[in-house]
Protein backbone atom coordinates (compact mmCIF):
# COMPACT_ATOMS: atom_id res chain seq x y z
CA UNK A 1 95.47 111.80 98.79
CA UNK A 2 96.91 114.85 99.74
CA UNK A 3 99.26 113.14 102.52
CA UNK A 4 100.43 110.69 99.60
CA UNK A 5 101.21 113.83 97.23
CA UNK A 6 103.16 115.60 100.10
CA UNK A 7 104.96 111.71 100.88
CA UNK A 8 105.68 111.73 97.12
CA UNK A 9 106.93 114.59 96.82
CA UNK A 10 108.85 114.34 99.90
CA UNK A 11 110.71 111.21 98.88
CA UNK A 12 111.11 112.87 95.35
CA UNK A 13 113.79 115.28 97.21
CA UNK A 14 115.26 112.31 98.66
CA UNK A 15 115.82 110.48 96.02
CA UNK A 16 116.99 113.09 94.35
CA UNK A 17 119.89 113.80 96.34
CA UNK A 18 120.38 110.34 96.80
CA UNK A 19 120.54 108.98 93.36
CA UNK A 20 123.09 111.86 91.88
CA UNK A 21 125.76 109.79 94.11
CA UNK A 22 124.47 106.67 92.20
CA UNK A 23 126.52 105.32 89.25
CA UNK A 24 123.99 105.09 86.32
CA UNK A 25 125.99 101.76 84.81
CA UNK A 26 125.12 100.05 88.12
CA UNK A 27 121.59 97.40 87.21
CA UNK A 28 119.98 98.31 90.38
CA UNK A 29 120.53 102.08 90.22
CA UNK A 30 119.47 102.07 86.15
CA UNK A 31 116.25 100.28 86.94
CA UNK A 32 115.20 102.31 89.98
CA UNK A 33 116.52 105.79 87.75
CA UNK A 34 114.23 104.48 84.89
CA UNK A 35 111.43 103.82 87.53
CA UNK A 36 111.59 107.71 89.13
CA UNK A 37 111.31 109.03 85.91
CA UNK A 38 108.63 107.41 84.76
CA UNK A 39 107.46 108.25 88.52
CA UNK A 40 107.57 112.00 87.98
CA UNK A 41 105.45 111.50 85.20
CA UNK A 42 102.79 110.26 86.95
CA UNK A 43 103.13 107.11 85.03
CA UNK A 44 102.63 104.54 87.66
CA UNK A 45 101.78 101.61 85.51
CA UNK A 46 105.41 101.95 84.40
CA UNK A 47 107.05 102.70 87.08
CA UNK A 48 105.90 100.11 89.35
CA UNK A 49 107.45 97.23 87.13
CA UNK A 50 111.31 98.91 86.93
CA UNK A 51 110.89 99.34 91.00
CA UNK A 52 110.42 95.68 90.87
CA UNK A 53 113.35 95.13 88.68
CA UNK A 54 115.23 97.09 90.81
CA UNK A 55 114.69 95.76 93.91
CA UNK A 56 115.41 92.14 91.99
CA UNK A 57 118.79 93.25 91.00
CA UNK A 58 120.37 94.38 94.24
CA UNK A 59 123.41 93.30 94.73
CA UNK A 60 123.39 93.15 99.21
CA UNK A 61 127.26 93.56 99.44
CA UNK A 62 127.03 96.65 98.07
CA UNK A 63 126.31 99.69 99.75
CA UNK A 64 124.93 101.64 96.98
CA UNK A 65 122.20 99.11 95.89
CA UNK A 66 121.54 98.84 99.40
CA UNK A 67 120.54 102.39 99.08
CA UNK A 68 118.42 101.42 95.85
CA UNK A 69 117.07 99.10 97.71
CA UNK A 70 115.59 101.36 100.39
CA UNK A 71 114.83 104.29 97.97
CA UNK A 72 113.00 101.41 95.52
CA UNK A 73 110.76 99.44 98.26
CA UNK A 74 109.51 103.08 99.44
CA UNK A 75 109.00 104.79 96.24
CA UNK A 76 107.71 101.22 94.87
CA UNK A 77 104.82 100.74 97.55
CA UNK A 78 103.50 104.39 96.50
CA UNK A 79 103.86 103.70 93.05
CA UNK A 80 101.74 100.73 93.87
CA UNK A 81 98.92 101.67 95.45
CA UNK A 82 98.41 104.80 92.90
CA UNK A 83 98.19 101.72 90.35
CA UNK A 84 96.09 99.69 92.70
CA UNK A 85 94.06 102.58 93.34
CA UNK A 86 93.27 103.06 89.39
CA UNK A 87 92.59 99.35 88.86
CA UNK A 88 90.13 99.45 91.63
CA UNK A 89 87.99 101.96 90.06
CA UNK A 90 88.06 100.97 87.07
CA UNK A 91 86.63 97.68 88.76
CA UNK A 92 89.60 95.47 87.67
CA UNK A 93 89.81 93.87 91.26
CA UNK A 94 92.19 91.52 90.09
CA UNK A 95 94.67 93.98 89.21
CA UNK A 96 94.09 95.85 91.81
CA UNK A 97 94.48 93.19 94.73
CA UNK A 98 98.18 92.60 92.42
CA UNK A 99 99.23 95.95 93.15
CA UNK A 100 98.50 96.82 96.55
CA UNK A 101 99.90 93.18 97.52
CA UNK A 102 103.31 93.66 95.62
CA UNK A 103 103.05 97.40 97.54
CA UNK A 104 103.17 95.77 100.82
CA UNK A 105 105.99 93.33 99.79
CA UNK A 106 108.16 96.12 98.73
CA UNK A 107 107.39 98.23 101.66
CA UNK A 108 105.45 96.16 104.77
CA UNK A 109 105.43 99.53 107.03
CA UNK A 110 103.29 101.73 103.77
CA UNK A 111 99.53 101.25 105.30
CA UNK A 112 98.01 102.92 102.78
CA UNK A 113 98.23 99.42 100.31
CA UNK A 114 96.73 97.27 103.67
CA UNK A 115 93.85 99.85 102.94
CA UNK A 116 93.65 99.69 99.54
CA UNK A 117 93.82 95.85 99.86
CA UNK A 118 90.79 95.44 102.03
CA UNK A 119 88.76 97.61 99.79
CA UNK A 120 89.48 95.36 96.89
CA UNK A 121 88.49 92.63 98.88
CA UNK A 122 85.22 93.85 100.10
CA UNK A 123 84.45 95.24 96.15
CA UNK A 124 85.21 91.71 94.98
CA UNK A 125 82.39 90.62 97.73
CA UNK A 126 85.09 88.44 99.62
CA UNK A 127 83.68 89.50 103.10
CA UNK A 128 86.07 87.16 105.32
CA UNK A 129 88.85 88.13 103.74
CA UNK A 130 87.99 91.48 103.77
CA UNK A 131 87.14 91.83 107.73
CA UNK A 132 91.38 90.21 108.19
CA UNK A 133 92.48 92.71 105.56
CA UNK A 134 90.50 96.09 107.48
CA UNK A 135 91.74 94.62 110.68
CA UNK A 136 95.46 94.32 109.24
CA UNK A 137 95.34 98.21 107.84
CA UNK A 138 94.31 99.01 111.44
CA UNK A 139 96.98 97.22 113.13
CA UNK A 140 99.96 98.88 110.55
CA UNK A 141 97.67 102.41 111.07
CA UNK A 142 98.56 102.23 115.05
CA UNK A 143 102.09 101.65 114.17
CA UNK A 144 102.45 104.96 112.74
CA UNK A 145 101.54 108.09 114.85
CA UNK A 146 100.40 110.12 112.18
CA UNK A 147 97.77 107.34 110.78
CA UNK A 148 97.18 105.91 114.42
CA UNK A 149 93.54 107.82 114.79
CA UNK A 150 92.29 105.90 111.79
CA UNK A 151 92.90 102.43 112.99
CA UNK A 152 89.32 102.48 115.28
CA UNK A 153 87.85 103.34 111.85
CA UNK A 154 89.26 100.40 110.11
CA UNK A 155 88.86 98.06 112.95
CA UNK A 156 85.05 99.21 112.90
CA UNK A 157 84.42 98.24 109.05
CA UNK A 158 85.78 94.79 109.81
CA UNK A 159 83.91 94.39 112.57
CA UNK A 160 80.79 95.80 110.61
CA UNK A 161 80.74 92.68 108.27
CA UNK A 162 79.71 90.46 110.96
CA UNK A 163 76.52 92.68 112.59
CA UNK A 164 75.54 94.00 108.33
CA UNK A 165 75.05 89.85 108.13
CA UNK A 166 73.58 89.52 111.27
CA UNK A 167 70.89 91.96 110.57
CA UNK A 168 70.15 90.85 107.23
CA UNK A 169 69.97 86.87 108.86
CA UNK A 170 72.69 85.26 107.63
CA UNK A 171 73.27 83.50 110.30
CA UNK A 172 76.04 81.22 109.09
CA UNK A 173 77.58 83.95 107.58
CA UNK A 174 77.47 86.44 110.32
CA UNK A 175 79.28 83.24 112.15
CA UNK A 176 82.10 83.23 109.88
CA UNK A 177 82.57 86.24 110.11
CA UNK A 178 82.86 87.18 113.84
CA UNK A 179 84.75 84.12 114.09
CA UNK A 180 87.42 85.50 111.33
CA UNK A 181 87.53 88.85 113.33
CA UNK A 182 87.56 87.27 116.59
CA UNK A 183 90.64 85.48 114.68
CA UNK A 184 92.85 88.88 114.95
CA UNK A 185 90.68 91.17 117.80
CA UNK A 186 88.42 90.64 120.55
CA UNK A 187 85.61 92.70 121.13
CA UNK A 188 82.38 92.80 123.08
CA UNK A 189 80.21 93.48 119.45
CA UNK A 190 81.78 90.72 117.73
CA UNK A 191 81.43 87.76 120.75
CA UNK A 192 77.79 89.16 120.92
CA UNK A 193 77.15 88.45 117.13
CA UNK A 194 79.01 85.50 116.92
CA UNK A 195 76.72 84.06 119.62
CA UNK A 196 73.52 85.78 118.95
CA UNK A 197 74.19 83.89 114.98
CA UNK A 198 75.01 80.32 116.69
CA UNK A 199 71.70 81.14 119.05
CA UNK A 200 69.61 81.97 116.16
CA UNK A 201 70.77 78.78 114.24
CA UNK A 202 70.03 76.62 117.27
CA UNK A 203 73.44 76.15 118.81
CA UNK A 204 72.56 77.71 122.21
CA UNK A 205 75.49 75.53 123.65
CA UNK A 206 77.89 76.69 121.39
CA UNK A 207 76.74 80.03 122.11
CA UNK A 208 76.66 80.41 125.94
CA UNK A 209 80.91 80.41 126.57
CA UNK A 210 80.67 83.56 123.22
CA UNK A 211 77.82 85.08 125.21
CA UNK A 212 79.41 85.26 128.55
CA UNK A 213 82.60 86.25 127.05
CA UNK A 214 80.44 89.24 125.50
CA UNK A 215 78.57 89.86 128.58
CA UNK A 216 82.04 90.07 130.33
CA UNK A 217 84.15 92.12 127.82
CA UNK A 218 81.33 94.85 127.46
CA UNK A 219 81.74 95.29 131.64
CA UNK A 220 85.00 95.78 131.35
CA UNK A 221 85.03 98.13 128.39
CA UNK A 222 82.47 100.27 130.13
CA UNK A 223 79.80 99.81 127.27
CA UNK A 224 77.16 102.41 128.20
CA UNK A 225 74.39 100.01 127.87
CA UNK A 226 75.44 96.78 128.61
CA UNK A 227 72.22 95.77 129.33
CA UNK A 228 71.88 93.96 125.37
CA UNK A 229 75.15 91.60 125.84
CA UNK A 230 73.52 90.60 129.33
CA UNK A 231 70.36 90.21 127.94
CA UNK A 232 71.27 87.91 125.55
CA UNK A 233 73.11 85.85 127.88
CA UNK A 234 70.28 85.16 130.10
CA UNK A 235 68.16 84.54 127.20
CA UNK A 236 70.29 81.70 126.13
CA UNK A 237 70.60 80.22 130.06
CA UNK A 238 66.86 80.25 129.82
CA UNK A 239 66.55 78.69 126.33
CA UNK A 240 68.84 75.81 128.02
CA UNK A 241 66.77 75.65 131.08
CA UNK A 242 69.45 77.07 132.88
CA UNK A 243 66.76 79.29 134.92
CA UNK A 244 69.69 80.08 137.62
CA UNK A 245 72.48 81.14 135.18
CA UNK A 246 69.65 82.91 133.59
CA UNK A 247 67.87 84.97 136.62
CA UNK A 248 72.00 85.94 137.50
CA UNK A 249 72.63 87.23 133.82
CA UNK A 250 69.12 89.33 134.08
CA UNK A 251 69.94 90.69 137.20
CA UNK A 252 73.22 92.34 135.76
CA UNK A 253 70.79 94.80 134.26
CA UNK A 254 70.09 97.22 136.43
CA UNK A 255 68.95 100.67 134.02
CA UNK A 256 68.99 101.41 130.20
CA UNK A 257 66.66 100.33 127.74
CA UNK A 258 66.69 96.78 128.72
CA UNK A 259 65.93 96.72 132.17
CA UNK A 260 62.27 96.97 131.91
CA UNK A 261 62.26 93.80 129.95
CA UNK A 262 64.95 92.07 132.21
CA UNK A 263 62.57 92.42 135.38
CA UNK A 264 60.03 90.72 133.59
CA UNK A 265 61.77 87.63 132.72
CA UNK A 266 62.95 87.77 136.30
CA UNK A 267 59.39 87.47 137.79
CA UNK A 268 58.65 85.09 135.46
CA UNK A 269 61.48 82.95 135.79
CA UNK A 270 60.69 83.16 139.87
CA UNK A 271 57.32 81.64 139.71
């Protein structure tokens, strides 16, 4: 909130300079005047709607609504998500989700209304939606260098979604939703609950290429116990009756919390 104030308050100057060079009888340049002031004011509901106007009644051969333009789309997308951000606690998701997505039209770069967005989504209990929306606030976070640190955070919630269902045995659901992340990222976590879900449901087939990919992607990310993704590989060969494909994923675990278990189904496996 406080880096939005300082934004605000930063474009405030701008536009300030900006619009005293702007002739009041031009459409664009009344509507985006009309929409600062009622800006200033804090009243955002207002404001948001003249932004709009303004944006709608740029003329793009001139160069001072080209200006308006610019000045609208940024001022616009805060205006937005300080309406979204209202609606959403007040619980009106609908209006909410309006906001933040006319935000992001006026000003695509503005990450803040991707964040916004996703946390509509997940209030409103859309969960697949939701995990595309967290990872799309990431992806516009890295963009920016002084947001860039958050973007692990957001593309953690989305991938939460997946391993909250997982846990709770929604299998199908868990499903859908690593396969929505997996969509937009790849990660060791979400192959290893997309699989471990098919597994559980009885698709062990489906599951083994997910598995391995797991198995392989938490090597090369240097997981520090990669000894679960392995595990659950071999546990799937062996479900098959894959014994060798199994014995070779078990012997990838050589310490951590799983190796203990890992020897056994070796020695059994070599009977």
């Amino acid at each position: 909130m406080k880096h939005l104030t300082k934004l605000l308050s930063t474009l405030t100057l701008l536009v300030a300079f900006s619009t005293a060079m702007i002739a009041q009888d031009a459409s664009a340049a009344s509507l985006y005047n009309d929409g600062l002031a009622k800006m200033k004011a804090k009243d955002f509901d207002a404001a948001l709607p003249l932004f709009d106007q303004a944006l709608a009644a740029v003329d793009s051969t001139s160069e001072t609504d080209m200006k308006v333009k610019q000045l609208a789309g940024r001022n616009g997308a805060i205006a937005a998500y300080y309406v979204g951000n209202a609606a959403r606690k007040a619980e009106d998701f609908e209006k909410a989700l309006e906001a933040y997505e006319t935000g992001i039209s006026m000003n695509e770069t503005f990450y803040a209304n991707y964040v916004g967005r996703a946390q509509t989504l997940d209030g409103m209990g859309d969960d697949v939606k939701a995990v595309t929306a967290f990872i799309n606030a990431a992806m516009m976070a890295e963009k920016s260098p002084k947001n860039a640190s958050k973007a692990d955070q957001f593309y953690s919630k989305a991938e939460s979604f997946a391993g909250i269902a997982y846990g709770k045995g929604e299998y199908d659901k868990a499903t859908e939703l690593a396969q929505a992340f997996l969509e937009k990222k790849e990660t060791a976590d979400a192959y290893y609950y997309l699989a471990a879900s098919q597994f559980k449901n009885g698709a062990a087939s489906d599951a083994i290429p997910n598995a391995t990919k797991a198995s392989e992607m938490a090597v090369e990310m240097e997981v520090e116990d990669a000894g679960k993704y392995h595990m659950m590989q071999g546990e799937i060969h062996e479900a098959l009756g894959q014994t060798a494909d199994a014995i070779a994923a078990y012997q990838k675990i050589s310490g951590g919390k799983y190796a203990e278990r890992a020897k056994y189904k070796i020695d059994q496996l070599n009977k």
